[in-house]
Structure formats: C-alpha cells, structure tokens
Protein backbone atom coordinates (compact mmCIF):
# COMPACT_ATOMS: atom_id res chain seq x y z
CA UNK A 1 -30.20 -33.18 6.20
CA UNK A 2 -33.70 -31.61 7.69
CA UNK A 3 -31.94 -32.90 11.22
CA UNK A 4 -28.97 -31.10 10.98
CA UNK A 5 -30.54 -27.95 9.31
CA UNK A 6 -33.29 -27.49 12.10
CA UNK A 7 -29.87 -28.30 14.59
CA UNK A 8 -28.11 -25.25 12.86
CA UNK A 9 -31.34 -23.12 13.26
CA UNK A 10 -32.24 -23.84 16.56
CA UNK A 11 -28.61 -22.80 18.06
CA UNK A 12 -29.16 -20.08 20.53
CA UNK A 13 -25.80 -18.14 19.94
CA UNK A 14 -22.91 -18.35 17.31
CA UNK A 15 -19.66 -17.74 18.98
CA UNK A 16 -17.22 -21.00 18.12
CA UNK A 17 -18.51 -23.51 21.49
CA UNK A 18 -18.42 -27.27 21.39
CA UNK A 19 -22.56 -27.01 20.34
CA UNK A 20 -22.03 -24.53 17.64
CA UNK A 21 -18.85 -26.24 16.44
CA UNK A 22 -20.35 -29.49 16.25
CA UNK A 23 -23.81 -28.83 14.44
CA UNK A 24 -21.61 -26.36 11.69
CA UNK A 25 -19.41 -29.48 11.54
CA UNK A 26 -22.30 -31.70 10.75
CA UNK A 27 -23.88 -28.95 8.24
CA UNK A 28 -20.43 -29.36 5.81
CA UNK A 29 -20.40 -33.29 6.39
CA UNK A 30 -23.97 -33.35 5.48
CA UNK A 31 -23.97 -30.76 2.18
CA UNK A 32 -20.76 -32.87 0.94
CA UNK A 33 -21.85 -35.98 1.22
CA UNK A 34 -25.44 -35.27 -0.14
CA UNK A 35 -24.46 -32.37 -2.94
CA UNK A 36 -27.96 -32.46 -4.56
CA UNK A 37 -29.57 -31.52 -2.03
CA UNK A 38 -31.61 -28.26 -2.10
CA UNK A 39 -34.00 -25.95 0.34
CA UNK A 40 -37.76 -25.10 -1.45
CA UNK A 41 -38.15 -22.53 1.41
CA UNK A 42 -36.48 -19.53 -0.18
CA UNK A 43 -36.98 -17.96 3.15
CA UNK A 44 -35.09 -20.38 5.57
CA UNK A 45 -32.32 -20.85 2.41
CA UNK A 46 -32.08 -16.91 3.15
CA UNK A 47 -32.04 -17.55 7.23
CA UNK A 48 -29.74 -20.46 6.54
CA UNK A 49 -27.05 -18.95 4.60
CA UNK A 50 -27.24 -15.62 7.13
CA UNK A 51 -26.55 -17.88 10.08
CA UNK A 52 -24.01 -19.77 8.47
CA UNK A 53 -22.34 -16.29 7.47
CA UNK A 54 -22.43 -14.81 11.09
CA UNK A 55 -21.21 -18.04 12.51
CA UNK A 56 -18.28 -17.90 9.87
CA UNK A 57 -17.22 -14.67 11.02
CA UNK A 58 -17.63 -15.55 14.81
CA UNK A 59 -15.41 -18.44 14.27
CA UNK A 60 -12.70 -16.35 12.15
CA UNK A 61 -12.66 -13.78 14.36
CA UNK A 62 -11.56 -15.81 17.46
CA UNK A 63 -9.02 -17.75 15.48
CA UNK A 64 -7.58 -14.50 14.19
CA UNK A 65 -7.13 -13.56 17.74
CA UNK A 66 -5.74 -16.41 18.76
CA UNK A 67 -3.38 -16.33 17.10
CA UNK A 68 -2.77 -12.99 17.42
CA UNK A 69 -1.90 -13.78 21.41
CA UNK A 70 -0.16 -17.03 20.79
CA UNK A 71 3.70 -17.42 21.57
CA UNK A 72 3.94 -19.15 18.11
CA UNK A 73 1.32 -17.33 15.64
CA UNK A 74 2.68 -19.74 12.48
CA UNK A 75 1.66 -22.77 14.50
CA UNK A 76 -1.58 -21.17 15.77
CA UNK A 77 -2.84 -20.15 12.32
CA UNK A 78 -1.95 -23.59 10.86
CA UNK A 79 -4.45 -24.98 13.57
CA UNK A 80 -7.41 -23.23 12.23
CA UNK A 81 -10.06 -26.12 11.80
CA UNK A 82 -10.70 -25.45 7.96
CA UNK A 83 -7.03 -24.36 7.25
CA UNK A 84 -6.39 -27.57 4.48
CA UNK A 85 -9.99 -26.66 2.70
CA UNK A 86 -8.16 -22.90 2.24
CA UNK A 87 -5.00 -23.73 1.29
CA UNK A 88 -6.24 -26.53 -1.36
CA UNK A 89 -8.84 -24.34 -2.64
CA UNK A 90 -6.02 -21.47 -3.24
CA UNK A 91 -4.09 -23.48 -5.14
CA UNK A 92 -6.48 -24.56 -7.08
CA UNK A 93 -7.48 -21.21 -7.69
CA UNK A 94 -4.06 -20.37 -8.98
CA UNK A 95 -4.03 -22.84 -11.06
CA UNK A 96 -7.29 -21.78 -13.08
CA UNK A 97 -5.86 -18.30 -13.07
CA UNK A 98 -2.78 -20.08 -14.69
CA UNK A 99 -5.01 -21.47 -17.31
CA UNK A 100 -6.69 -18.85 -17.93
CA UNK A 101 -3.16 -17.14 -19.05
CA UNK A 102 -2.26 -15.11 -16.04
CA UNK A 103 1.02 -15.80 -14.14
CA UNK A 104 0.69 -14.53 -10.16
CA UNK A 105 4.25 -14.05 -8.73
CA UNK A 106 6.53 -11.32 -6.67
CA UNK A 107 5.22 -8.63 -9.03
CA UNK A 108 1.86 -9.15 -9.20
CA UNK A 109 -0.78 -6.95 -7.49
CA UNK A 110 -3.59 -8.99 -6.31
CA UNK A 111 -6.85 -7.29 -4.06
CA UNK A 112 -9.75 -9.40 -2.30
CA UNK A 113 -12.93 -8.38 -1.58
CA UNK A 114 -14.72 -9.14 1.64
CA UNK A 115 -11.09 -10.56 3.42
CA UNK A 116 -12.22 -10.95 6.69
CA UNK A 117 -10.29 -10.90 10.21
CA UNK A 118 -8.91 -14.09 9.41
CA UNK A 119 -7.97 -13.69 5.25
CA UNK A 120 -6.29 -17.22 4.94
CA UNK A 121 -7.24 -17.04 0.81
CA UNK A 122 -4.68 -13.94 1.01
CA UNK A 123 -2.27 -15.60 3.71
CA UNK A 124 -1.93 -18.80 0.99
CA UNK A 125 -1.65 -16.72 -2.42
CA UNK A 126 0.71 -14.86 -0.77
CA UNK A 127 3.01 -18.06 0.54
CA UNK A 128 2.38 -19.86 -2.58
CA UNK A 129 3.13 -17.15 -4.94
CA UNK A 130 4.62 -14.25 -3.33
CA UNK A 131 1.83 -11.74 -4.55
CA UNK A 132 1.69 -8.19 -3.01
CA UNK A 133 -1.70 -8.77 -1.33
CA UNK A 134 -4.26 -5.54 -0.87
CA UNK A 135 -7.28 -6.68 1.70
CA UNK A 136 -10.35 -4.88 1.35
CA UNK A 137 -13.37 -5.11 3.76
CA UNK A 138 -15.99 -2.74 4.93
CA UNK A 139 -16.00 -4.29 8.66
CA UNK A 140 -13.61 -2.18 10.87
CA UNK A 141 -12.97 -4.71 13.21
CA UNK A 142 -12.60 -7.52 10.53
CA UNK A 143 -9.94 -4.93 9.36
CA UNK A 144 -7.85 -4.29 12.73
CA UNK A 145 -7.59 -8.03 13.32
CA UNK A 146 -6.56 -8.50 9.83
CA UNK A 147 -3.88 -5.94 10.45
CA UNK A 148 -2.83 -7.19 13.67
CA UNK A 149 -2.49 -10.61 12.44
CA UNK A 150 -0.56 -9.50 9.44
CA UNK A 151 2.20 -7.83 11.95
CA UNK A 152 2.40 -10.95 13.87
CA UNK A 153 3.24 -13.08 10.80
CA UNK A 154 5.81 -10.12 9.37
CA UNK A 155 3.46 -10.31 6.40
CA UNK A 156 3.60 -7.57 4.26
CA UNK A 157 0.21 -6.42 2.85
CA UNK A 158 -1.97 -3.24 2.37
CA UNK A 159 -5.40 -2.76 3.75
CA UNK A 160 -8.29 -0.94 2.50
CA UNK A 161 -11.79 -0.20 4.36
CA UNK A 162 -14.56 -0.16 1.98
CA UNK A 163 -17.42 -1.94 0.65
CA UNK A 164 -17.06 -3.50 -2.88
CA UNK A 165 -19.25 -1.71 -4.42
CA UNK A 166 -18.09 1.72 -3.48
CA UNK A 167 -14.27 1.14 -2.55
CA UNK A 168 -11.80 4.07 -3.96
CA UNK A 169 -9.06 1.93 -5.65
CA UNK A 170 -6.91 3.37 -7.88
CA UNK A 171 -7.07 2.58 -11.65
CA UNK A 172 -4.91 0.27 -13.80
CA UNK A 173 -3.30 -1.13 -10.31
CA UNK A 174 -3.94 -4.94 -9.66
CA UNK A 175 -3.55 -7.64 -12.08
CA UNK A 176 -6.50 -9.93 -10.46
CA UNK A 177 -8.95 -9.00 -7.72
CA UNK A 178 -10.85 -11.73 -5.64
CA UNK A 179 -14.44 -11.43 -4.93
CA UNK A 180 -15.12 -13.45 -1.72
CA UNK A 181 -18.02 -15.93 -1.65
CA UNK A 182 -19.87 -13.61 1.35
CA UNK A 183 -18.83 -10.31 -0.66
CA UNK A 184 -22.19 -9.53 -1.81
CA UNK A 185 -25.65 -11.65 -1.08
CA UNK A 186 -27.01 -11.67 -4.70
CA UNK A 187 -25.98 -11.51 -8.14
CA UNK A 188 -26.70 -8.22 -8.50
CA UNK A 189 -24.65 -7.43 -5.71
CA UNK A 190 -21.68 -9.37 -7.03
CA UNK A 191 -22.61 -7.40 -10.36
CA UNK A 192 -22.19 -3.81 -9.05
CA UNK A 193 -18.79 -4.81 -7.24
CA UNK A 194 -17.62 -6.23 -10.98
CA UNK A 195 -18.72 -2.93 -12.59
CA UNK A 196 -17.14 -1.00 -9.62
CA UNK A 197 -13.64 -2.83 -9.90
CA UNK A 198 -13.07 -3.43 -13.40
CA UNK A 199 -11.45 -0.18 -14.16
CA UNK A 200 -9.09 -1.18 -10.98
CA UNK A 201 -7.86 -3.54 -13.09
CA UNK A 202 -4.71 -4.07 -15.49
CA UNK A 203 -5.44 -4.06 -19.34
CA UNK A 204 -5.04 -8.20 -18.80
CA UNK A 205 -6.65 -8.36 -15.79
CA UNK A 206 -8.77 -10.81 -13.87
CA UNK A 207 -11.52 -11.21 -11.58
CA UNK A 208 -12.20 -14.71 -9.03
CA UNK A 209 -15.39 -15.14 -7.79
CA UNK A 210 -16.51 -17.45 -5.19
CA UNK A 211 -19.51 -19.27 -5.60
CA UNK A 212 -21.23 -22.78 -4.90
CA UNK A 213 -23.63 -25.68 -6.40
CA UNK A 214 -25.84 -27.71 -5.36
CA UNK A 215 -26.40 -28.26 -1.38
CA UNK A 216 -23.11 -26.50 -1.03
CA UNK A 217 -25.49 -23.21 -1.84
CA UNK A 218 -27.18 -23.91 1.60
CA UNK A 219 -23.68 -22.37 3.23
CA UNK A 220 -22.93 -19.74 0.84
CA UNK A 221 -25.00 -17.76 -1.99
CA UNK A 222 -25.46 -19.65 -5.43
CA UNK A 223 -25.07 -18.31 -8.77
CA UNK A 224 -24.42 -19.38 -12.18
CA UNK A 225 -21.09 -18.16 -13.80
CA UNK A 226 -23.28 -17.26 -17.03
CA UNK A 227 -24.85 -14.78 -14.72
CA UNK A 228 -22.29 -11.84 -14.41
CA UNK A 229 -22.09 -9.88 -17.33
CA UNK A 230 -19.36 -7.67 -18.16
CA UNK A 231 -16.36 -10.04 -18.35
CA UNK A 232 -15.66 -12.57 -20.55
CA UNK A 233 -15.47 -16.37 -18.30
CA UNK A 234 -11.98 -17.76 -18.84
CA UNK A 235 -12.21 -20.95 -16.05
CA UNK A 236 -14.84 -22.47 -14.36
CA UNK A 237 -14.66 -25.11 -11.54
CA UNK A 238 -16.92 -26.77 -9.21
CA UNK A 239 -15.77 -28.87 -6.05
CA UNK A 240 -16.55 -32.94 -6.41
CA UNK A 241 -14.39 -33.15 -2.13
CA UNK A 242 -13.64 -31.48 0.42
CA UNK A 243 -13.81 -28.20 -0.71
CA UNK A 244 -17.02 -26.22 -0.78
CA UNK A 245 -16.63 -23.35 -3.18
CA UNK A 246 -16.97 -23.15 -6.56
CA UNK A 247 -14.57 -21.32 -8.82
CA UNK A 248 -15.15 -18.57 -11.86
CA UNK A 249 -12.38 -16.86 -13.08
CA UNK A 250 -13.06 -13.92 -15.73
CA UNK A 251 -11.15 -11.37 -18.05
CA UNK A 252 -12.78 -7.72 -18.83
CA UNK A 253 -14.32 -8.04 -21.96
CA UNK A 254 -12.64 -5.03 -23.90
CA UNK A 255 -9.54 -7.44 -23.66
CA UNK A 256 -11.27 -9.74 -26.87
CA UNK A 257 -10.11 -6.54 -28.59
C-alpha cells in the first residue's frame, strides 16, 4: 500500500494519461483488497484524499466531454471506466431509500449536491427510477458540461449553481436530496449543508450521504453516520466489493412527530 500511495503522490500532473490512470487504478485495487488499512499521517491522509479529488474531477471532466463530441453519446457514457461501480452503487442506494420507507419514481423530486461534469449517480436514478433530477454544484464549468451532456442524452433535468451550504432552493420541493461524497471535506462541512437543506425538503423527506470506512477513507473523507446531527438515521450501509462508498440515508427529525 506505502508503494502505491508514494506512486499516487509522486505523479507530476492529474489529467486522465496511461501513468495517472494506472497508479489511481492501483490505489482502488489496493484500498479494496486491504480495507483495514489506514494513514497515521493526518497530513498526507489530507494531501491524499485532495489529489485523489482533483484527479476525480480531471478524469470526469474529459469523459463528460467525450462524450459530449461522440457520434453515439449512450455508448460513450457507458464506456466510462467506473460506470458499473455507479450504477451498482445507485441501486443500491435506492434500495436503502426503499427501506427506509420512501418510494423514488416519475413524481419524485430528487437534488444532489456536488454533481459534477459527469453526474452518473443522477444519470442512473434517473434511468432506474424516472426521478425529476435537480444538479447542484458550485463549479461553473462542472455545471456547463453537466448541461451539455444532459442535451446530448435528451435528459431532462434542472441545474442549479451553488455551494451546499449556501444554495437558494426553494422550500418543501424535493422528496430526497443527495449529498455527494466530495460535497464538503469535514463533518462539519457536511453538517452546515444538512442544516442548509433540510427545510428544502418534503415533510417525509430524505437526505443520502456519501461516505467511506476503513482504507476506502484514503480516497474520499471518512465519517461516522452517528456524526451528523439533525436527522434521524433510517439505513446504513458499508461496501464489503467493488464499490467504494459507504451509504447513510436519514429522515429530518421533526418527522418522529
């Protein structure tokens, strides 16, 4: 793991090439296949995770404009590298909301959080349950390649600049809003974007946050689901394959009536 950690660190650049592919690659092999693994060195944990976030949005970035340019923009998207891990870790995600005694269909109102250029969580809820889908990012050029890729695919789909914590959404409006595992670098973060959104949602509503255990907190920040206060924890779920994110699904507390 210390190998392919000082590989990672040691990469000059970040854009998607056949060295930075490779050594991120190795990094999600490595964390999977060793998932108690952790870094003492808060500091390079912090570097770590930073690098691994950049390279992230490198990589979605030229996907979502590949596909953007492609003749075919169905089969480009479907060619994105991690496209299986999104679209099993959706539906799994739909399921907990399921248990957790919310039903996502045509008439629900769902918003996400940090979406990206590339939102494949949103692409998948969308396909798998018909939601009207609301992306929300503070990055303006995450946000025109989000749009642009939405007109390829005729996907219909708002989009809303703004950062989590400060976003103007209206009230009462979505029945579950995402919170996306690089939306927010600390707890406290991911705190003030609960407290921000909750009146956004429905009476029943429910928030998804994105997390990870164990070495899987070397690509993406780590929290406890204990840790956010304000909502009442309905599902939790942690990743034994593939996958690297873990799962907490919440309800506003006023809803224990």
């Amino acid at each position: 793991m210390d190998t392919v950690i000082k590989q990672v660190m040691g990469l000059p650049q970040l854009a998607p090439s056949p060295e930075v592919n490779q050594a991120f690659s190795k990094l999600v092999e490595a964390v999977i296949m060793h998932p108690q693994w952790h870094v003492d060195d808060a500091a390079l944990l912090h570097d770590l995770q930073c690098r691994c976030s950049e390279a992230e949005g490198k990589l979605e970035q030229f996907w979502a404009r590949k596909t953007v340019q492609a003749n075919d923009p169905l089969v480009a998207i479907n060619e994105f590298p991690y496209q299986d891990n999104y679209r099993t870790l959706t539906a799994r995600e739909i399921q907990l909301i399921e248990r957790s005694g919310m039903h996502l269909d045509k008439q629900s109102r769902v918003a996400i959080i940090g979406s990206g250029p590339l939102p494949l969580t949103a692409w998948w809820l969308y396909q798998m349950t018909g939601a009207e889908i609301t992306h929300i990012d503070s990055c303006k050029a995450a946000m025109d390649l989000a749009e642009q890729l939405a007109q390829v695919l005729q996907w219909p789909c708002g989009f809303v600049r703004g950062d989590g914590q400060l976003v103007d959404l209206p009230a009462n409006f979505y029945d579950v809003i995402y919170i996306a595992g690089l939306a927010g670098q600390s707890v406290a973060d991911k705190q003030r974007i609960v407290d921000h959104i909750l009146p956004s949602l429905t009476p029943n509503g429910r928030v998804v946050i994105r997390s990870a255990r164990g070495s899987r907190g070397l690509l993406y920040p780590a929290f406890a689901a204990s840790e956010i206060a304000h909502v009442v924890l309905r599902e939790e779920y942690h990743p034994t394959d593939e996958v690297i994110n873990s799962v907490f699904v919440y309800r506003k507390e006023c809803d224990e009536g």
